[in-house]
Structures are given as C-alpha cells and as structure tokens.
PDB file of N, CA and C in Angstrom:
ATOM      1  N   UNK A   1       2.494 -13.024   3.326  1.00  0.00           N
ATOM      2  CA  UNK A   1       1.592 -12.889   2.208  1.00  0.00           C
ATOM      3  C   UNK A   1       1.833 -11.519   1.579  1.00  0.00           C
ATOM      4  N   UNK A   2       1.897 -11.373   0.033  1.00  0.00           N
ATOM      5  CA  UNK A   2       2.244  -9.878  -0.316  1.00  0.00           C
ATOM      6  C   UNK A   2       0.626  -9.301  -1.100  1.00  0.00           C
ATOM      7  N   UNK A   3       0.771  -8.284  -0.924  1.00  0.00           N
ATOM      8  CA  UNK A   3      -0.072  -7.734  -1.089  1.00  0.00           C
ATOM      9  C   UNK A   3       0.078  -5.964  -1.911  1.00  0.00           C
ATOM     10  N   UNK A   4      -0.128  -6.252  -3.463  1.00  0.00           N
ATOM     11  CA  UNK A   4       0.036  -5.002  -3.868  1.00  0.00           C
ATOM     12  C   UNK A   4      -1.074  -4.108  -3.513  1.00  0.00           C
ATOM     13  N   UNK A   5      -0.998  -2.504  -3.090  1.00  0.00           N
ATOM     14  CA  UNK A   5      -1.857  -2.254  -2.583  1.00  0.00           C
ATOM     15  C   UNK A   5      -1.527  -0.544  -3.357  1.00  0.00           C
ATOM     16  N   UNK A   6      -2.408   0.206  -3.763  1.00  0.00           N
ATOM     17  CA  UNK A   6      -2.698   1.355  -4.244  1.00  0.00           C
ATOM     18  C   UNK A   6      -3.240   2.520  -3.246  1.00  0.00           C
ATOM     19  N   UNK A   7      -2.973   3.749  -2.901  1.00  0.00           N
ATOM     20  CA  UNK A   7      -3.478   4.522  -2.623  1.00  0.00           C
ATOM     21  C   UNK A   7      -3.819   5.790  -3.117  1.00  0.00           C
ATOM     22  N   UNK A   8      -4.976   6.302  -3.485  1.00  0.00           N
ATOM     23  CA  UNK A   8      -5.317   7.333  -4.344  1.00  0.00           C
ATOM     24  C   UNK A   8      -6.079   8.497  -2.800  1.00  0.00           C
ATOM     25  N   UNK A   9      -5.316   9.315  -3.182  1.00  0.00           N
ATOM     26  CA  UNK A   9      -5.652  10.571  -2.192  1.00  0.00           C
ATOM     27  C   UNK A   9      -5.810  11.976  -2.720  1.00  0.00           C
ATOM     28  N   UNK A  10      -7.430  12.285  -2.396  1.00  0.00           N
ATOM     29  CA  UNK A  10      -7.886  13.338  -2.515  1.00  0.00           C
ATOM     30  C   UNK A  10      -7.973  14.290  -1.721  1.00  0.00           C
ATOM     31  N   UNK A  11      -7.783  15.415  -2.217  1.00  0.00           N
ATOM     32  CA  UNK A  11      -7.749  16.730  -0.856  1.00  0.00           C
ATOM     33  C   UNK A  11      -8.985  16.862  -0.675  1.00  0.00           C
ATOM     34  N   UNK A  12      -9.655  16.717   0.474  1.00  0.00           N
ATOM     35  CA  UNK A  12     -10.993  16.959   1.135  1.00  0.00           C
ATOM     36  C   UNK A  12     -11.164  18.953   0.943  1.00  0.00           C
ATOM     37  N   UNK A  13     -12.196  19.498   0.722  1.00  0.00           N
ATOM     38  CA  UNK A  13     -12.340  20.588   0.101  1.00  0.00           C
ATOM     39  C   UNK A  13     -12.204  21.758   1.875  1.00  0.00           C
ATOM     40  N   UNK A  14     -12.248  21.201   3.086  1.00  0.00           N
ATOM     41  CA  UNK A  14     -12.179  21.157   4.198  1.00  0.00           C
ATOM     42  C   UNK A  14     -10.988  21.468   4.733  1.00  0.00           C
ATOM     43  N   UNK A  15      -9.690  20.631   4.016  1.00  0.00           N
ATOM     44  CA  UNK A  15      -8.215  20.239   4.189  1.00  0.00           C
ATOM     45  C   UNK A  15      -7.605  21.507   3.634  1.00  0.00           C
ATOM     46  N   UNK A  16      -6.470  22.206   4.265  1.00  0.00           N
ATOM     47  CA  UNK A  16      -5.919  23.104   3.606  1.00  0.00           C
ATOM     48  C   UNK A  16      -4.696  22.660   3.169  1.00  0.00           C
ATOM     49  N   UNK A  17      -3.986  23.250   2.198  1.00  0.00           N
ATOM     50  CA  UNK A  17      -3.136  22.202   1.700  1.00  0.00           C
ATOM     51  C   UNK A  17      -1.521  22.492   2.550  1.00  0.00           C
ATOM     52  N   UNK A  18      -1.283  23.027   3.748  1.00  0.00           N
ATOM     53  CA  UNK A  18      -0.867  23.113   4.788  1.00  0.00           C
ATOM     54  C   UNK A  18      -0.784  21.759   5.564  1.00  0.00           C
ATOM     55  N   UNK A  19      -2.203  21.407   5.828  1.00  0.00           N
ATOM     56  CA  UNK A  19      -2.181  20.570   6.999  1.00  0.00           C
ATOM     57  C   UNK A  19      -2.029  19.217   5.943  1.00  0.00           C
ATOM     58  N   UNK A  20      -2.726  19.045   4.494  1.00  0.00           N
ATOM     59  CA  UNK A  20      -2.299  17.938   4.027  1.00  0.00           C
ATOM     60  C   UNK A  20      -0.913  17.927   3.553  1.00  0.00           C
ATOM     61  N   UNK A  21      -0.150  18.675   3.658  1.00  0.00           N
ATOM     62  CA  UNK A  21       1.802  18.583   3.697  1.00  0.00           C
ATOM     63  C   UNK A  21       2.026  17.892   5.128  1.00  0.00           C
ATOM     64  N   UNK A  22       1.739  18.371   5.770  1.00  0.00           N
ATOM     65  CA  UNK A  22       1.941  17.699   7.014  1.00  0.00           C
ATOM     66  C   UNK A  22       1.619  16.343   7.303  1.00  0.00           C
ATOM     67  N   UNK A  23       0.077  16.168   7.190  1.00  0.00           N
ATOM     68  CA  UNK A  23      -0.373  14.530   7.312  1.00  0.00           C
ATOM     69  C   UNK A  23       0.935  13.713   5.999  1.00  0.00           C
ATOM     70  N   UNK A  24       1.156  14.266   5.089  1.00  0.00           N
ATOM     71  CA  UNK A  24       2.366  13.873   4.172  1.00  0.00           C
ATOM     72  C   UNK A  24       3.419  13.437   4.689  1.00  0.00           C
ATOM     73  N   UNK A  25       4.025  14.178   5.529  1.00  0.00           N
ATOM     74  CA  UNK A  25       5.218  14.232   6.459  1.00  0.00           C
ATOM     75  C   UNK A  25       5.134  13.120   7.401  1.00  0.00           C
ATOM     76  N   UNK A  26       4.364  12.688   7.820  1.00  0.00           N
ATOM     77  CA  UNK A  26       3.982  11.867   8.959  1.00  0.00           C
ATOM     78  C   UNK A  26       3.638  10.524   8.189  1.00  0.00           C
ATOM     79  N   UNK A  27       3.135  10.504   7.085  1.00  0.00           N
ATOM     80  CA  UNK A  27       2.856   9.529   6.741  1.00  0.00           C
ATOM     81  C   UNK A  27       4.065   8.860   5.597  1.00  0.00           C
ATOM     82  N   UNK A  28       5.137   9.854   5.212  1.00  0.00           N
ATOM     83  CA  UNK A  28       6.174   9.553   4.858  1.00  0.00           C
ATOM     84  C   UNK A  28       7.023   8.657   6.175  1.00  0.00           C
ATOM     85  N   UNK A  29       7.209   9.433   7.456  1.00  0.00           N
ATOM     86  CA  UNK A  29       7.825   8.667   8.306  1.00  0.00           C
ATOM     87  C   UNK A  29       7.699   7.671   8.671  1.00  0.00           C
ATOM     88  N   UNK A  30       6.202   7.125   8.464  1.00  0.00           N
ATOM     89  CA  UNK A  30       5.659   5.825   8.866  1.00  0.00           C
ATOM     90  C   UNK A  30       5.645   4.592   7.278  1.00  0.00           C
ATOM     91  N   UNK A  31       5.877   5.255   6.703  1.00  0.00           N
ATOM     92  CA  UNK A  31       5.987   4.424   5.469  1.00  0.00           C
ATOM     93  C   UNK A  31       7.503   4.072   5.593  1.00  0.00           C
ATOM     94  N   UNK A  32       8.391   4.874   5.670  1.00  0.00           N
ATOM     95  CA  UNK A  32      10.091   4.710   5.866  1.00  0.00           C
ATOM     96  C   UNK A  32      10.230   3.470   6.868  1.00  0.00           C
ATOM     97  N   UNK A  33       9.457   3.614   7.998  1.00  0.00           N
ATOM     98  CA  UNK A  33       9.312   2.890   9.133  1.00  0.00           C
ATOM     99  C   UNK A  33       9.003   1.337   8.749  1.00  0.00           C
ATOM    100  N   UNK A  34       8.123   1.361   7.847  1.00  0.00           N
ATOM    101  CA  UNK A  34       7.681   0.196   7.507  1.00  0.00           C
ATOM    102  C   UNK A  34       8.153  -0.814   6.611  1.00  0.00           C
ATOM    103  N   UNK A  35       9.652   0.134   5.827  1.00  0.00           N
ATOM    104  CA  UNK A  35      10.533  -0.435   4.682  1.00  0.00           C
ATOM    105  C   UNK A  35      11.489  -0.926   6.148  1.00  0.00           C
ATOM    106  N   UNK A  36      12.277  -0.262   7.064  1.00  0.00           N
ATOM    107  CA  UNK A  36      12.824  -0.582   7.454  1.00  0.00           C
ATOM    108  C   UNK A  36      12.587  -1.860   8.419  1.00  0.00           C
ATOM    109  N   UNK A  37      11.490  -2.208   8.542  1.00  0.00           N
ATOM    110  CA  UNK A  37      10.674  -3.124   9.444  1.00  0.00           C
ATOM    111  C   UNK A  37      10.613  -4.024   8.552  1.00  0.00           C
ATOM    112  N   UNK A  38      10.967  -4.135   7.185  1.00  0.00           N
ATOM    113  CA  UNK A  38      10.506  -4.911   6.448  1.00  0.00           C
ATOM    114  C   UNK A  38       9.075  -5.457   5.781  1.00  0.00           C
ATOM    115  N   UNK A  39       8.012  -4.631   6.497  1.00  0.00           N
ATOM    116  CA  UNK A  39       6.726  -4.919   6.145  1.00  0.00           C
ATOM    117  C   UNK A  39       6.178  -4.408   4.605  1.00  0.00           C
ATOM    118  N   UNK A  40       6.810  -3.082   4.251  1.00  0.00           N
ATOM    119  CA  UNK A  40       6.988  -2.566   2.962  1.00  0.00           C
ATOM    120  C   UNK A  40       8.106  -3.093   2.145  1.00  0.00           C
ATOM    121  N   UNK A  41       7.983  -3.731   0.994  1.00  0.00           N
ATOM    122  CA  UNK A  41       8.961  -4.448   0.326  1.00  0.00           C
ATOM    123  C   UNK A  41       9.401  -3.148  -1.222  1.00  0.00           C
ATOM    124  N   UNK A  42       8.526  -2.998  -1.432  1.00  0.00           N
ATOM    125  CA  UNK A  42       8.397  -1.680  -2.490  1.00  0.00           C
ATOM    126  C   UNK A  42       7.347  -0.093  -2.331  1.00  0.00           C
ATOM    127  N   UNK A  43       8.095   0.829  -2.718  1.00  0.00           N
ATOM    128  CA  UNK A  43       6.951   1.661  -2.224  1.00  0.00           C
ATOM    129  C   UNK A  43       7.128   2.948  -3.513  1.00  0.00           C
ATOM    130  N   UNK A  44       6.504   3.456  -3.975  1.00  0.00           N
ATOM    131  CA  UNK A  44       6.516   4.549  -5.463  1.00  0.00           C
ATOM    132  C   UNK A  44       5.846   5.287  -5.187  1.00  0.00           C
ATOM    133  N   UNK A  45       5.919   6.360  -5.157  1.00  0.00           N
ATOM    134  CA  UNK A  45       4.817   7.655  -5.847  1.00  0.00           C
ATOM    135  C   UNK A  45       4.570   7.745  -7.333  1.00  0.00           C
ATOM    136  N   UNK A  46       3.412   8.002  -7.604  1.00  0.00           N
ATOM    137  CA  UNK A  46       3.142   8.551  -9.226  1.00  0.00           C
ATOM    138  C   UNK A  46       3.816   9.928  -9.564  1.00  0.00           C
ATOM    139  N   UNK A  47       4.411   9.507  -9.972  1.00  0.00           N
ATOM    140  CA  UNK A  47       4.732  11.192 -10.627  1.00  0.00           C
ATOM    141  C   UNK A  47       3.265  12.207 -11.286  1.00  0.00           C
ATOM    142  N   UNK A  48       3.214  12.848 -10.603  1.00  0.00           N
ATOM    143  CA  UNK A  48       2.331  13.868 -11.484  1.00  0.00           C
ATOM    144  C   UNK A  48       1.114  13.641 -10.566  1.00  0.00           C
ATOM    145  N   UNK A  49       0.910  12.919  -9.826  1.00  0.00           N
ATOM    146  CA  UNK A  49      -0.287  12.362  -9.130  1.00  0.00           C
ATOM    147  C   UNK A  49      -0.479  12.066  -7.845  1.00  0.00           C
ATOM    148  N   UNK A  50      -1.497  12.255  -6.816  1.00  0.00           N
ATOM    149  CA  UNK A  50      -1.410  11.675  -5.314  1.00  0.00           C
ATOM    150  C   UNK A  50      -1.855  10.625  -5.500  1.00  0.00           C
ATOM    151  N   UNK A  51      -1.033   9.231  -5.732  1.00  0.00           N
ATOM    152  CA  UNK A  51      -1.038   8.388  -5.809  1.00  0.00           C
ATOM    153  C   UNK A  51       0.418   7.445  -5.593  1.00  0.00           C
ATOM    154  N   UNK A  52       0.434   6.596  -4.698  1.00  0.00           N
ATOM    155  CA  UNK A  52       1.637   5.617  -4.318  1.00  0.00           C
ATOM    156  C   UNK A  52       0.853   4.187  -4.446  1.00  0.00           C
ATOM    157  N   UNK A  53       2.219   3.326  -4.961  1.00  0.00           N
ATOM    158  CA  UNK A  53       1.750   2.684  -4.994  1.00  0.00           C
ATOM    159  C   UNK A  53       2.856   1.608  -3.826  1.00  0.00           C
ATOM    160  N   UNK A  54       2.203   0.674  -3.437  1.00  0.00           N
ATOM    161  CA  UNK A  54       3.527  -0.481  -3.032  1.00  0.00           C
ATOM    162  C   UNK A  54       2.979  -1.772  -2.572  1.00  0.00           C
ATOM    163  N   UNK A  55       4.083  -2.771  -2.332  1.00  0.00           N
ATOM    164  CA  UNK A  55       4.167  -3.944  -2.064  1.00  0.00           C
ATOM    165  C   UNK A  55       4.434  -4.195  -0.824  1.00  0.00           C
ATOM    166  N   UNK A  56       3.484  -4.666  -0.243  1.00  0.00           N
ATOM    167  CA  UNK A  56       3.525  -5.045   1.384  1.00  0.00           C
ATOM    168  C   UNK A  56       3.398  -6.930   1.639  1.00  0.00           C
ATOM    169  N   UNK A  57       4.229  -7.020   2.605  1.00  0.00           N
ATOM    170  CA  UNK A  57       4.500  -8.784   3.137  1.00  0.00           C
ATOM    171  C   UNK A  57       3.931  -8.575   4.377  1.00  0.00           C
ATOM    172  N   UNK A  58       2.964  -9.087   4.501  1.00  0.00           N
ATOM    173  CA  UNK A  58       2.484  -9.052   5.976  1.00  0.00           C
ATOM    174  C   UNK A  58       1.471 -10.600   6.274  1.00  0.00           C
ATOM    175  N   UNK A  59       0.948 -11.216   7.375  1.00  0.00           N
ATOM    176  CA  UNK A  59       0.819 -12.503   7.405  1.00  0.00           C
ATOM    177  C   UNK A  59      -0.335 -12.720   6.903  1.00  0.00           C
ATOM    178  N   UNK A  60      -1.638 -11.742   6.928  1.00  0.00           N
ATOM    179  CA  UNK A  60      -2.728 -12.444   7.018  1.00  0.00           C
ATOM    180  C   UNK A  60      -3.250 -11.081   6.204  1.00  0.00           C
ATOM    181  N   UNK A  61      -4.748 -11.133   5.705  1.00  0.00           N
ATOM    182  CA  UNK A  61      -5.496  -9.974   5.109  1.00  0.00           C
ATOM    183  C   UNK A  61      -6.035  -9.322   6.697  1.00  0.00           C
ATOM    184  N   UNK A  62      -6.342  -9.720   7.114  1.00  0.00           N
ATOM    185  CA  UNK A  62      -6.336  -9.146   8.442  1.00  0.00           C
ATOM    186  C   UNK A  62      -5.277  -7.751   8.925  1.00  0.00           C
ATOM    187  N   UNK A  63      -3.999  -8.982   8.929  1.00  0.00           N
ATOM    188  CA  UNK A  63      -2.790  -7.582   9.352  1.00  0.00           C
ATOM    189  C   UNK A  63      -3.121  -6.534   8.295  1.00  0.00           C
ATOM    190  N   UNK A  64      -3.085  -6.849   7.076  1.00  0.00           N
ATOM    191  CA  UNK A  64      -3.490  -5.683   6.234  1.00  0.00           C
ATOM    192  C   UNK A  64      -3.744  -4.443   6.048  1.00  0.00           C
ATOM    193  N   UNK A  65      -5.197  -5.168   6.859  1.00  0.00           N
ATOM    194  CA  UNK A  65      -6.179  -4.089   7.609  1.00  0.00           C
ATOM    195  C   UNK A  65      -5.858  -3.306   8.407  1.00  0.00           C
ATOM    196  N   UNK A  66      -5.234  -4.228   9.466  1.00  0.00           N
ATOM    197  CA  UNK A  66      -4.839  -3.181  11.035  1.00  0.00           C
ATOM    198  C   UNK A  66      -3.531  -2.272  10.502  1.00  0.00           C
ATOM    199  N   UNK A  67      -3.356  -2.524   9.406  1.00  0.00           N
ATOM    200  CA  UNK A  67      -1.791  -1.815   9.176  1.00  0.00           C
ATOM    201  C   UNK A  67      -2.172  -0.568   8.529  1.00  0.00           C
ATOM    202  N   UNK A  68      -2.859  -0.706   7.741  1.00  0.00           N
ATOM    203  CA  UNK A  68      -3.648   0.151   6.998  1.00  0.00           C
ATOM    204  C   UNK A  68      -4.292   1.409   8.178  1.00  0.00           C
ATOM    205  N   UNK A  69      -4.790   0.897   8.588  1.00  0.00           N
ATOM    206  CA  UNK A  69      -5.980   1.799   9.840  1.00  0.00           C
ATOM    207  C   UNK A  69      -5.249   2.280  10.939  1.00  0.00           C
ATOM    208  N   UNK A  70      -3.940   1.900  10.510  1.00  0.00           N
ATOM    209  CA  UNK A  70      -3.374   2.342  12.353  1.00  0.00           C
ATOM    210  C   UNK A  70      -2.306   3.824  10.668  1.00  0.00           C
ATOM    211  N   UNK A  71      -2.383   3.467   9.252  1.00  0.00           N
ATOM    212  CA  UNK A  71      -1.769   4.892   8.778  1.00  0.00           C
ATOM    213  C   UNK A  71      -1.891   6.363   9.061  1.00  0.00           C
ATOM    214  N   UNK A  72      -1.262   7.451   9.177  1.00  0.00           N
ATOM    215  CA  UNK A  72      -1.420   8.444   9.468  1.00  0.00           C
ATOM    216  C   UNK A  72      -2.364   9.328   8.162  1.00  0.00           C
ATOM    217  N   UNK A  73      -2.085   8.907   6.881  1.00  0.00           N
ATOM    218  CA  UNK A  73      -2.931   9.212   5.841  1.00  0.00           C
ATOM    219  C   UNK A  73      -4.499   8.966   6.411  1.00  0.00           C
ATOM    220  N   UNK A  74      -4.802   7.770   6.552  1.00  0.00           N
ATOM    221  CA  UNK A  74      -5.863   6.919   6.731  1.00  0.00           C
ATOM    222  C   UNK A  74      -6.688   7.604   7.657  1.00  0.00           C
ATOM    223  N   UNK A  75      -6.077   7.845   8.829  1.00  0.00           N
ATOM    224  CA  UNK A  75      -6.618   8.491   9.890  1.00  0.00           C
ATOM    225  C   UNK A  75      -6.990   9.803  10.097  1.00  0.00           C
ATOM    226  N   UNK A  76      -6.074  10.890   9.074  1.00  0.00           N
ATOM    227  CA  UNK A  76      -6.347  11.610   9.388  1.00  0.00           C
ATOM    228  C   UNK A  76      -6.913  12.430   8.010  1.00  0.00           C
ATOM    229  N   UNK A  77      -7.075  12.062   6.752  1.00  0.00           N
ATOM    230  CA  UNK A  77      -7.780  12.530   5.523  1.00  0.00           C
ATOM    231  C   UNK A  77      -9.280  11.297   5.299  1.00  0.00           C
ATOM    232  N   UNK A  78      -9.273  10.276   6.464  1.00  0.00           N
ATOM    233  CA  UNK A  78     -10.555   9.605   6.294  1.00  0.00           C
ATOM    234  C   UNK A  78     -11.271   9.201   4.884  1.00  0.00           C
ATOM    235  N   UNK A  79     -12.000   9.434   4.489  1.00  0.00           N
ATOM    236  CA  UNK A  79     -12.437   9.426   3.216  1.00  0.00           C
ATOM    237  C   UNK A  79     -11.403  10.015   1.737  1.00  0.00           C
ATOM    238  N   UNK A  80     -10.710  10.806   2.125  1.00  0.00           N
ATOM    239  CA  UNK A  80     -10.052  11.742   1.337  1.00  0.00           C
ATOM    240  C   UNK A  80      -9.038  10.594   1.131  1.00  0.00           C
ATOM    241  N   UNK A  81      -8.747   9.281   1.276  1.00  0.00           N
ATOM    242  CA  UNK A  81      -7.604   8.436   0.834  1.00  0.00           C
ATOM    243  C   UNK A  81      -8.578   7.212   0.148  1.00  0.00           C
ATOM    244  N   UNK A  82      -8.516   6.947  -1.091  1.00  0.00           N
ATOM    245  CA  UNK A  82      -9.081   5.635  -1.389  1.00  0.00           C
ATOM    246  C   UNK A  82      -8.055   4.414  -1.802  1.00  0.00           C
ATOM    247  N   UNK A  83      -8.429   3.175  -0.957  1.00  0.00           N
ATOM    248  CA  UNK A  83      -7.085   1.661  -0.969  1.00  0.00           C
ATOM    249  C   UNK A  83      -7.867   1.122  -2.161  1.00  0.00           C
ATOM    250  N   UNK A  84      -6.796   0.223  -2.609  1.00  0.00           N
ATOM    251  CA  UNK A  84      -6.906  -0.737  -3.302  1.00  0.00           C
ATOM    252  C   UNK A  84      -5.999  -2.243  -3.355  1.00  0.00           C
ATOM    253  N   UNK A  85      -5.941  -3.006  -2.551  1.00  0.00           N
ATOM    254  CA  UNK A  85      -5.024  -4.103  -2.358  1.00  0.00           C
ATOM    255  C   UNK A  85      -5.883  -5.607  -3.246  1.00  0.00           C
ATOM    256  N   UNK A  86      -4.503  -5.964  -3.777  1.00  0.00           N
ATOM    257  CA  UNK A  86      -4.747  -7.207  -4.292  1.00  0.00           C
ATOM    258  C   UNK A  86      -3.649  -7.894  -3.803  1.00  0.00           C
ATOM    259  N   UNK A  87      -4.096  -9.628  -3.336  1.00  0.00           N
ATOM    260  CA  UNK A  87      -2.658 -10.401  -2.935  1.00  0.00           C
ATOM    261  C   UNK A  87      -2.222 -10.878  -4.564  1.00  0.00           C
ATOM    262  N   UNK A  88      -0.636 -10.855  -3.807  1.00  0.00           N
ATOM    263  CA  UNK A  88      -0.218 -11.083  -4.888  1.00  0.00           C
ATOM    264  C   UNK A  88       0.774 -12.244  -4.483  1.00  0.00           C
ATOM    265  N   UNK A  89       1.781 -12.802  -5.457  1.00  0.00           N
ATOM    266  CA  UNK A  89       3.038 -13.643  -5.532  1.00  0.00           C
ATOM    267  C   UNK A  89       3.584 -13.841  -6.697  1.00  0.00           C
ATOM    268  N   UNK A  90       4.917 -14.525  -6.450  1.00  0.00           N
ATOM    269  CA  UNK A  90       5.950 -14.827  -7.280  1.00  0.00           C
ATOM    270  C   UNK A  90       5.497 -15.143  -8.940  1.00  0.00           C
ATOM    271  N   UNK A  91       5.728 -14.229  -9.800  1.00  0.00           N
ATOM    272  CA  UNK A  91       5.294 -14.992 -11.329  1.00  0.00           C
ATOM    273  C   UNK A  91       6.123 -16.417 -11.184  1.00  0.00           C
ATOM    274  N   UNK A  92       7.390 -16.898 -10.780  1.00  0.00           N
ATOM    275  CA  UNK A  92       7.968 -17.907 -10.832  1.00  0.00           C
ATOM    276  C   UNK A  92       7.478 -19.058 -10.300  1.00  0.00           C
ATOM    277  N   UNK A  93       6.729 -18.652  -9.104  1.00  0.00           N
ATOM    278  CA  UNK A  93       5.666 -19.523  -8.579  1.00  0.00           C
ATOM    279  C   UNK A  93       4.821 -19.974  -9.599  1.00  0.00           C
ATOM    280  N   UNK A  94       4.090 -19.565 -10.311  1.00  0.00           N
ATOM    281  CA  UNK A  94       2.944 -19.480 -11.183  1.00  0.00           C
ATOM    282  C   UNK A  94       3.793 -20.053 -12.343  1.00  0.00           C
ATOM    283  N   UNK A  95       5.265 -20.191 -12.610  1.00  0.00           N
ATOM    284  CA  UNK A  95       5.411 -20.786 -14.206  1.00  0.00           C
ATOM    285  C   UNK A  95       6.050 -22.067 -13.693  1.00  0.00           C
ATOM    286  N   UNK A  96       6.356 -22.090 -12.273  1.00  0.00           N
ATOM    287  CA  UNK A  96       6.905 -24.040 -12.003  1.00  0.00           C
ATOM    288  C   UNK A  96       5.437 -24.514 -11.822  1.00  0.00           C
ATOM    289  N   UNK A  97       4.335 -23.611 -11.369  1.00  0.00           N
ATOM    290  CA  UNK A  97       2.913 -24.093 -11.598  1.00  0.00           C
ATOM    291  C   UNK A  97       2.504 -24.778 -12.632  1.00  0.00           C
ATOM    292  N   UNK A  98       2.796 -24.032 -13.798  1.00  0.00           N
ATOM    293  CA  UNK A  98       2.709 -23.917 -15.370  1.00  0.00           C
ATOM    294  C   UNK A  98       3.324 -25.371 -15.402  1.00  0.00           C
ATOM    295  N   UNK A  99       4.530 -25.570 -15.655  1.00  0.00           N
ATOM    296  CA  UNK A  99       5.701 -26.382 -16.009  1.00  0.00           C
ATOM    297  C   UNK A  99       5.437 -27.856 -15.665  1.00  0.00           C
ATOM    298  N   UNK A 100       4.472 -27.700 -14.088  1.00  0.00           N
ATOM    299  CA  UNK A 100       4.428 -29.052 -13.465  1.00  0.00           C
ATOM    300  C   UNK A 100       2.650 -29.485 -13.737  1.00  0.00           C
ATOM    301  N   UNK A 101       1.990 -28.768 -14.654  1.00  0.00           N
ATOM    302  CA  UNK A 101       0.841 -29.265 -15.168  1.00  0.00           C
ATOM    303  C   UNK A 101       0.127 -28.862 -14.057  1.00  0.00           C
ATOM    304  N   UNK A 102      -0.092 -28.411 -13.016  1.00  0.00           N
ATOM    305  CA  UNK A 102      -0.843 -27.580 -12.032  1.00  0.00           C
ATOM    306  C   UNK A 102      -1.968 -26.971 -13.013  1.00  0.00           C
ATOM    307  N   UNK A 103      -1.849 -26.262 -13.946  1.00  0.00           N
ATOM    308  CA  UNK A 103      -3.073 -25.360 -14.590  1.00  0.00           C
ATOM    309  C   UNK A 103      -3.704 -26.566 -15.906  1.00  0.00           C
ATOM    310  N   UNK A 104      -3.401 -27.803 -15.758  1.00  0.00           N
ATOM    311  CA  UNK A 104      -3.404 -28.653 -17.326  1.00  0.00           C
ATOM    312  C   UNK A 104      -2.693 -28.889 -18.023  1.00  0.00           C
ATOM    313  N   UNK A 105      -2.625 -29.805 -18.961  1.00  0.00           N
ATOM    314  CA  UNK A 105      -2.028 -30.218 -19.853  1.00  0.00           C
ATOM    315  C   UNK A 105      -1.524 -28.986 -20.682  1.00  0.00           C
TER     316      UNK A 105
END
C-alpha cells in the first residue's frame, strides 16, 4: 500500500541546533536504510524548509505507524516533528477505472 506522507519539523525552543544536526544524521541513515529496503520508494527535502517529503510501500496503515514511531526524528524531537500521510496509488489505476465505466457513464 503507498502512502504519501509529509514531515514538517520544528526546532523545539529546548533543542539546540547541535543536537537537532545530529537527530538529522541519524535520521538520514535510517531513511537511506529504508530506500534500500525498499520501504521508501521516493524521498525529497524542501529546499529552503524542514520539510521532506516521500512515498512509502508498506502493507497495512498500521505498518505505517510502527514505521513511523520506531523514526529517529519521531522519537527524539517528539512534538517538534508534525506527519501527514495520505494513501495513495497509480493515476493509471484510476484512468483504466475511468475507461472501464467504474466512476459512470
């Protein structure tokens, strides 16, 4: 199941921007980890912004979750990271949908 998913991360006023380079570092390795695992299919940073965005294949909204919560971001800026996942799929899916009267005439 894919799942585009957004992360917007704020520096907690707490966080020095030391230790959030670091949680960076760690959470770069585990993102690399996760292209190579195949679970990350696409992955971007915003330019100009703490914000990435990417495309994850994983089975269930469930795994999602646990994938999410086991991140090094997640865990260790807590609040200071806000998700946003929507499932997604194939536009091609959606136009043999189209094609074969699935949405109507």
């Amino acid at each position: 199941m894919l799942f585009f998913v957004r992360f917007d991360v704020t520096q907690p006023a707490t966080v020095p921007n030391a230790d959030l380079v670091e949680t960076w570092k760690r959470e770069a390795e585990a993102a690399i980890g996760a292209i190579e695992a195949g679970a990350v299919k696409h992955l971007w940073k915003v330019a100009g912004q703490r914000v990435v965005l990417a495309v994850v294949d994983l089975p269930t909204p469930e795994d999602l979750d646990r994938a999410l919560g086991g991140l090094p971001i997640i865990r260790e800026m807590g609040s200071g990271v806000r998700t946003e996942a929507v499932p997604i799929y194939e536009y091609t899916t959606f136009a043999e949908d189209l094609m074969g009267g699935v949405h109507g005439p």
